[in-house]
N, C-alpha and C. Protein backbone atom coordinates (compact mmCIF):
# COMPACT_ATOMS: atom_id res chain seq x y z
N UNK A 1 116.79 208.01 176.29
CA UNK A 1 115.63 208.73 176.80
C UNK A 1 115.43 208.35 178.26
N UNK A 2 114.70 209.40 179.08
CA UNK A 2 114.55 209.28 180.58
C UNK A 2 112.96 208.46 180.33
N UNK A 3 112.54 207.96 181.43
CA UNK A 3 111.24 207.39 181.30
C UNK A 3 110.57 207.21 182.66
N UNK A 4 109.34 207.63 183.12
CA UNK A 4 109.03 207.40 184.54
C UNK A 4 107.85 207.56 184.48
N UNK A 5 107.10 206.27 185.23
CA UNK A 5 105.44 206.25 185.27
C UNK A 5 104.41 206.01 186.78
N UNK A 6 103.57 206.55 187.02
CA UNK A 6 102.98 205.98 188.47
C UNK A 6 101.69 205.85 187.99
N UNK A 7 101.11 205.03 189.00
CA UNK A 7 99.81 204.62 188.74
C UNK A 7 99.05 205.54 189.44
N UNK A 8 97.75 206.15 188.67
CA UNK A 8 96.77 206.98 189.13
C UNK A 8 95.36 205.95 189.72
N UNK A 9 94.99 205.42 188.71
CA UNK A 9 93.78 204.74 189.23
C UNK A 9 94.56 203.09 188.60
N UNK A 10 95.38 202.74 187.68
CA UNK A 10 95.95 201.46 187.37
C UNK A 10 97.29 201.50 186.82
N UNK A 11 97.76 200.30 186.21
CA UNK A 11 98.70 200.52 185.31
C UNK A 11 99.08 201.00 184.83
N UNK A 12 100.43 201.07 183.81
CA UNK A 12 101.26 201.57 182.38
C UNK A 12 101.43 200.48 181.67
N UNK A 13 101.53 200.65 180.59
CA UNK A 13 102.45 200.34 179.61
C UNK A 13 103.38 201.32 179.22
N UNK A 14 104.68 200.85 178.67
CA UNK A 14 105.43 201.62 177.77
C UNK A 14 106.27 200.94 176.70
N UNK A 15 106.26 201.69 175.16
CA UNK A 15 106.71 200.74 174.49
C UNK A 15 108.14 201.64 173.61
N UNK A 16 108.85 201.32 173.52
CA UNK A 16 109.66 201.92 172.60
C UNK A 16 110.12 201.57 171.47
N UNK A 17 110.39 201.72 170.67
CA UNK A 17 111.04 201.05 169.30
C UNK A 17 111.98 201.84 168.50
N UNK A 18 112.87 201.41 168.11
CA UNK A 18 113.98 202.00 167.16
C UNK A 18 113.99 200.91 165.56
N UNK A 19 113.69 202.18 165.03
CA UNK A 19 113.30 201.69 163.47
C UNK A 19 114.14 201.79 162.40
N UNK A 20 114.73 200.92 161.58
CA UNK A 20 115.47 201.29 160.13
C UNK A 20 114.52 201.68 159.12
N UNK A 21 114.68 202.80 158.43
CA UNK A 21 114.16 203.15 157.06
C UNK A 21 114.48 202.67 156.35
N UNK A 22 115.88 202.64 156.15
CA UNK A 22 116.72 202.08 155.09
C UNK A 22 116.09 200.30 154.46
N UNK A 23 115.78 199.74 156.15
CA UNK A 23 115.08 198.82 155.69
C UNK A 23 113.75 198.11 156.30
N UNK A 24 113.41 198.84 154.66
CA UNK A 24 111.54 198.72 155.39
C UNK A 24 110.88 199.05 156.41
N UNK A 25 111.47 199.83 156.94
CA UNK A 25 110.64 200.21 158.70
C UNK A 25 111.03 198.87 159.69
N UNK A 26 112.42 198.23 159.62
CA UNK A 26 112.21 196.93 160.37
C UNK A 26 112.57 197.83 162.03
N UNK A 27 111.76 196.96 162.64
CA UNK A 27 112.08 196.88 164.30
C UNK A 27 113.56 196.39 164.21
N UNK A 28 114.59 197.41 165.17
CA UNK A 28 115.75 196.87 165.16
C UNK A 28 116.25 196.70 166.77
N UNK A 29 115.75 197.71 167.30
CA UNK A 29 116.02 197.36 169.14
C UNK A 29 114.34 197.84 169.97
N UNK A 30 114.27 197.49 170.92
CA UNK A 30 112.87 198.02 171.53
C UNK A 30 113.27 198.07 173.03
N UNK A 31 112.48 198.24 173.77
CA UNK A 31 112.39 198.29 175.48
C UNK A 31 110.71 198.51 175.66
N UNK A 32 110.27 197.24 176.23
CA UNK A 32 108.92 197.45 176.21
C UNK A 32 108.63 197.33 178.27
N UNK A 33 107.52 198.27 179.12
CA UNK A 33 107.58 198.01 180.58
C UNK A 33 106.13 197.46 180.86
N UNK A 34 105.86 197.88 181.45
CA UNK A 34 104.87 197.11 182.23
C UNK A 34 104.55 197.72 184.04
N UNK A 35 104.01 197.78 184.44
CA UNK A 35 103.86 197.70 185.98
C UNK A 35 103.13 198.64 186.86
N UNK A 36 102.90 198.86 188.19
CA UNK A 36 102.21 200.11 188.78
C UNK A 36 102.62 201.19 189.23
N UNK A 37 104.04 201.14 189.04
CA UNK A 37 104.95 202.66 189.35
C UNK A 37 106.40 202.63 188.22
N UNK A 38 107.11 203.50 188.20
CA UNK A 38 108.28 203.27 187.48
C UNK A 38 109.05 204.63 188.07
N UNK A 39 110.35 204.40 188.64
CA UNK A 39 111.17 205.69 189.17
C UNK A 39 111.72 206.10 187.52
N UNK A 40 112.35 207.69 187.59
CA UNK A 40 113.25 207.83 186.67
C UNK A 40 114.23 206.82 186.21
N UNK A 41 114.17 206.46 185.13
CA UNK A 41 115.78 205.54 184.61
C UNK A 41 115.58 206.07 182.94
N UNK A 42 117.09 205.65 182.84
CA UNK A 42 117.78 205.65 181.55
C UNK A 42 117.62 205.13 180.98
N UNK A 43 117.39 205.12 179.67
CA UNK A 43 117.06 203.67 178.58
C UNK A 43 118.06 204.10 177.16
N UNK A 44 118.64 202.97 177.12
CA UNK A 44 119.51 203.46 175.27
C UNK A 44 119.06 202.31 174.75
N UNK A 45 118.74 202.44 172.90
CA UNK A 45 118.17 201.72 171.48
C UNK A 45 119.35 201.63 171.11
N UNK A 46 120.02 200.66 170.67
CA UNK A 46 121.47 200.56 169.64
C UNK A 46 121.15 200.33 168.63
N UNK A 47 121.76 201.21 167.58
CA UNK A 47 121.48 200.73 166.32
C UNK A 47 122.59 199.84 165.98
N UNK A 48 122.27 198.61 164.90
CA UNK A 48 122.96 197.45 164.73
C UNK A 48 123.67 197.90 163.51
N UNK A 49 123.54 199.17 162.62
CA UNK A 49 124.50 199.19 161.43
C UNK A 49 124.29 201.13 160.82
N UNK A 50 125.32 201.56 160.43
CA UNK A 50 124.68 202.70 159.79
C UNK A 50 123.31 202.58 159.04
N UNK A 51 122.45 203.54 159.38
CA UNK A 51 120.83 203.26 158.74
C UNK A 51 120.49 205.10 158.94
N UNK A 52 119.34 204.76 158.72
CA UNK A 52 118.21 206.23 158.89
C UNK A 52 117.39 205.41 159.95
N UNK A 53 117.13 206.13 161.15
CA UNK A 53 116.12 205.44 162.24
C UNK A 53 115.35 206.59 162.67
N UNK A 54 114.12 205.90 163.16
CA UNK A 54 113.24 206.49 163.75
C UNK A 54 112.71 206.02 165.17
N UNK A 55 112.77 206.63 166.05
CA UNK A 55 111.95 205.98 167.25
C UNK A 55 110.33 206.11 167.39
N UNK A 56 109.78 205.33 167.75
CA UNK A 56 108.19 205.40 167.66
C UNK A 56 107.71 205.38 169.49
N UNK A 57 107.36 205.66 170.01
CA UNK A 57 106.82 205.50 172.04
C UNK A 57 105.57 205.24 171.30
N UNK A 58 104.83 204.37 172.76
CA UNK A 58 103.04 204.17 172.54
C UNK A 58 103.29 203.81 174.23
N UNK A 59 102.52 204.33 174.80
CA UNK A 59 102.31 204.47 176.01
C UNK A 59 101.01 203.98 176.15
N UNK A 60 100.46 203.68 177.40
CA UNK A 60 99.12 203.23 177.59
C UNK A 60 98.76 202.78 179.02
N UNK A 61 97.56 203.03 179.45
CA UNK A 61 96.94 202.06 180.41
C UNK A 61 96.34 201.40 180.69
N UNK A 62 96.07 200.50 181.05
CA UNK A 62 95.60 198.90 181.17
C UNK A 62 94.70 198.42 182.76
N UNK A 63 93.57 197.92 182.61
CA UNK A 63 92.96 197.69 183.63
C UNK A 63 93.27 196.18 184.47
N UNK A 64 94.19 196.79 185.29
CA UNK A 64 95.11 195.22 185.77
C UNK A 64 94.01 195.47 187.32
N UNK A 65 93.71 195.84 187.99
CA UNK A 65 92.87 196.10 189.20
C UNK A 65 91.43 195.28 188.76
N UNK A 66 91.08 195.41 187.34
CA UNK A 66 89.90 194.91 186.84
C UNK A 66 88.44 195.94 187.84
N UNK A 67 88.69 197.40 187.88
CA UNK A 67 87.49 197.96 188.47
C UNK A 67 87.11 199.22 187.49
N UNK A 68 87.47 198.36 185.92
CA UNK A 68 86.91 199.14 185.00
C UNK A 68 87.46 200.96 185.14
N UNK A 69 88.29 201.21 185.78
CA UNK A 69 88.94 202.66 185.55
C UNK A 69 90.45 202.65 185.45
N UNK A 70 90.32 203.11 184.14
CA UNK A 70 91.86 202.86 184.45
C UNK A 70 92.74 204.78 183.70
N UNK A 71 93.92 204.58 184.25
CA UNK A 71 94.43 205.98 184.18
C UNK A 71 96.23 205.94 184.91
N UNK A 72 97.60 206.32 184.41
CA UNK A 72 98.52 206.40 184.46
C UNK A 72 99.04 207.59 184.10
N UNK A 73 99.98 207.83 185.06
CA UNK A 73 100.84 209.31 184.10
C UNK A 73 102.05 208.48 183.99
N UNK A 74 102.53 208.85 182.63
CA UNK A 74 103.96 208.40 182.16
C UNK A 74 104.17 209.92 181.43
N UNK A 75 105.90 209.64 182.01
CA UNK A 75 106.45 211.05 181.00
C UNK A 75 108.15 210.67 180.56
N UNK A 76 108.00 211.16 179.25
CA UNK A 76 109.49 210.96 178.81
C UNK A 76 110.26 211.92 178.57
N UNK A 77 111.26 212.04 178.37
CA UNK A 77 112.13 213.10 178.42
C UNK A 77 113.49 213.14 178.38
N UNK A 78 114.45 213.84 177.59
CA UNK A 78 116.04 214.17 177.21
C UNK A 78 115.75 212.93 176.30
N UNK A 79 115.14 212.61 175.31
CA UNK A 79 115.28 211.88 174.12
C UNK A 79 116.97 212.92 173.17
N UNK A 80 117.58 212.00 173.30
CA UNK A 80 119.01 212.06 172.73
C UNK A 80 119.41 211.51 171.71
N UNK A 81 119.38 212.00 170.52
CA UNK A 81 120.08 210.92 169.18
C UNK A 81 121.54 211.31 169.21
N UNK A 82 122.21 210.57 168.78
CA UNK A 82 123.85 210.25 169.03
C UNK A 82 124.33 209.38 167.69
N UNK A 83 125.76 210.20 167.79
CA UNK A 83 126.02 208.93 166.68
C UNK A 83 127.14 208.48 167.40
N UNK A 84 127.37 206.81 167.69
CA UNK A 84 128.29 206.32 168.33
C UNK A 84 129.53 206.51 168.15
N UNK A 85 130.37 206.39 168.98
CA UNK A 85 131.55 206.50 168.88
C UNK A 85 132.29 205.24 168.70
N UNK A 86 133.39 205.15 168.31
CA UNK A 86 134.41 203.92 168.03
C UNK A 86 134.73 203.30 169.41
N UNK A 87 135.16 202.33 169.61
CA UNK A 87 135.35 201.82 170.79
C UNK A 87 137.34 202.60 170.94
N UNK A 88 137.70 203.46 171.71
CA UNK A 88 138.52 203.44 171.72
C UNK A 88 140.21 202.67 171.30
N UNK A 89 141.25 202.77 171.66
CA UNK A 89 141.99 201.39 171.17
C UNK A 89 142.49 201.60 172.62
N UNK A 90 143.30 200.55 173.10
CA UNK A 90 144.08 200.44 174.41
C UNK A 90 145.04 201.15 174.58
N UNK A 91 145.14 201.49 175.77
CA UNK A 91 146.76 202.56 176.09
C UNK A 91 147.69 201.47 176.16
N UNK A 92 148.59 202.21 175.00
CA UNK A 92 149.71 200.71 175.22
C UNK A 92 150.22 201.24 176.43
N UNK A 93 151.14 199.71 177.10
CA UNK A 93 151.81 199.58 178.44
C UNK A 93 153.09 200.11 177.86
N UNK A 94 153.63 200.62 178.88
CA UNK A 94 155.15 201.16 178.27
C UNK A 94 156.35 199.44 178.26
N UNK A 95 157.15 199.52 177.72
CA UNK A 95 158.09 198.47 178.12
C UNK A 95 158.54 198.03 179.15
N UNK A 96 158.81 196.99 179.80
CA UNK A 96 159.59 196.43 180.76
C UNK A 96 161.08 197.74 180.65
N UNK A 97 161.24 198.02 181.91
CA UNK A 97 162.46 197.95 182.26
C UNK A 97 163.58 197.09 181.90
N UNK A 98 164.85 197.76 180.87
CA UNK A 98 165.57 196.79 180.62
C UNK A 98 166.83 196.25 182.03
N UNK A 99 166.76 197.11 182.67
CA UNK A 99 167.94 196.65 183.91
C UNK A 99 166.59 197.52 185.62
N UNK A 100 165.86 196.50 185.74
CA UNK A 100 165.28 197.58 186.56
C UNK A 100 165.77 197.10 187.94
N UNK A 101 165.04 197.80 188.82
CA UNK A 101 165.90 198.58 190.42
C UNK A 101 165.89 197.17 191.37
N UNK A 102 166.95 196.81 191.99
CA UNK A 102 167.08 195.15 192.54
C UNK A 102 166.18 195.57 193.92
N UNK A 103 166.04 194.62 194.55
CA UNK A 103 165.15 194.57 195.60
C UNK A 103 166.29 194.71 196.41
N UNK A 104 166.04 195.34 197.70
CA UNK A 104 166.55 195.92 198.96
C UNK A 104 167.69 194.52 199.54
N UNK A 105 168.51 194.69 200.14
CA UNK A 105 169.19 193.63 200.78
C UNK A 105 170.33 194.18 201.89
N UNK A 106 169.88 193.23 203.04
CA UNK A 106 170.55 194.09 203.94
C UNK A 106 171.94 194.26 204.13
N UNK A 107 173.18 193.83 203.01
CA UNK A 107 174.13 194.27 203.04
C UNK A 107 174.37 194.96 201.03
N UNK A 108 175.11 196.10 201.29
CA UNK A 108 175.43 196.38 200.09
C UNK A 108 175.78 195.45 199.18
N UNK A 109 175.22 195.55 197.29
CA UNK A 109 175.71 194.94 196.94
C UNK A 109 176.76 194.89 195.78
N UNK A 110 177.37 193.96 195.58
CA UNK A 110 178.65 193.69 195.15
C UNK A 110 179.00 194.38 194.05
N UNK A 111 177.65 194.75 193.56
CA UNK A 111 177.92 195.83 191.44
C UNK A 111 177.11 196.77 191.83
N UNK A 112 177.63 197.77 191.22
CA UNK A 112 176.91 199.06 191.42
C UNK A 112 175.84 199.13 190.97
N UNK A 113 174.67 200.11 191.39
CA UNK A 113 173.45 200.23 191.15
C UNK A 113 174.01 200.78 189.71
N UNK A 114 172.56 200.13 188.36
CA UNK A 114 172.85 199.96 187.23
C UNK A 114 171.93 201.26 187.03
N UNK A 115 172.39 202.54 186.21
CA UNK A 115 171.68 203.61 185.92
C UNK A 115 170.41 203.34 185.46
N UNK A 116 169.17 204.92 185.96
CA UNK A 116 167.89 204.45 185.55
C UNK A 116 167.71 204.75 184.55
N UNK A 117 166.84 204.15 183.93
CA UNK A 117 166.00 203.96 182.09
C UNK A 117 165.07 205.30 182.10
């Protein structure tokens, strides 16, 4: 999910949570902010095992100025569920060269260049 907040008259909060059904409603990843502005950024929840999840947001503002008014705009957006992918496997390296190309020398040398692989 995208996430971005500025302060009107105070603070934000922002809270996120990623939830298992499967078990009990447990909290399994979160991203919680805080502060008096926030630019656009990216945020990803990993889930730790196949489950059923739910995300929960609670947003809020908080009187950190202490002049009794308080007020924030936060907005979220491109909330994306995904199901992960495998970690790829490595590109195998091809083999060594079994006779490969000799390094340069300034007189010809004595055996013929050995055909390429």
């Amino acid at each position: 999910f995208d996430f971005t907040a500025k302060r009107e008259h105070d603070y934000y909060e922002m809270f996120a949570g990623l939830y298992s059904k499967k078990r009990d409603n447990t909290l399994v990843a979160y991203k919680f902010l805080r502060g008096e502005t926030k630019a656009w950024e990216r945020f990803e929840l990993q889930a730790d095992q196949d489950d059923i999840y739910y995300v929960k947001f609670m947003l809020a503002s908080y009187d950190e100025t202490n002049r009794c008014r308080i007020a924030a705009e936060m907005e979220i957006k491109d909330v994306v569920v995904a199901k992960a992918s495998s970690t790829p496997e490595p590109t195998p390296h091809p083999p060594p060269t079994p006779n490969p190309t000799l390094p340069l020398t300034p007189q010809p040398a004595p055996q013929p260049t050995p055909q390429p692989t």
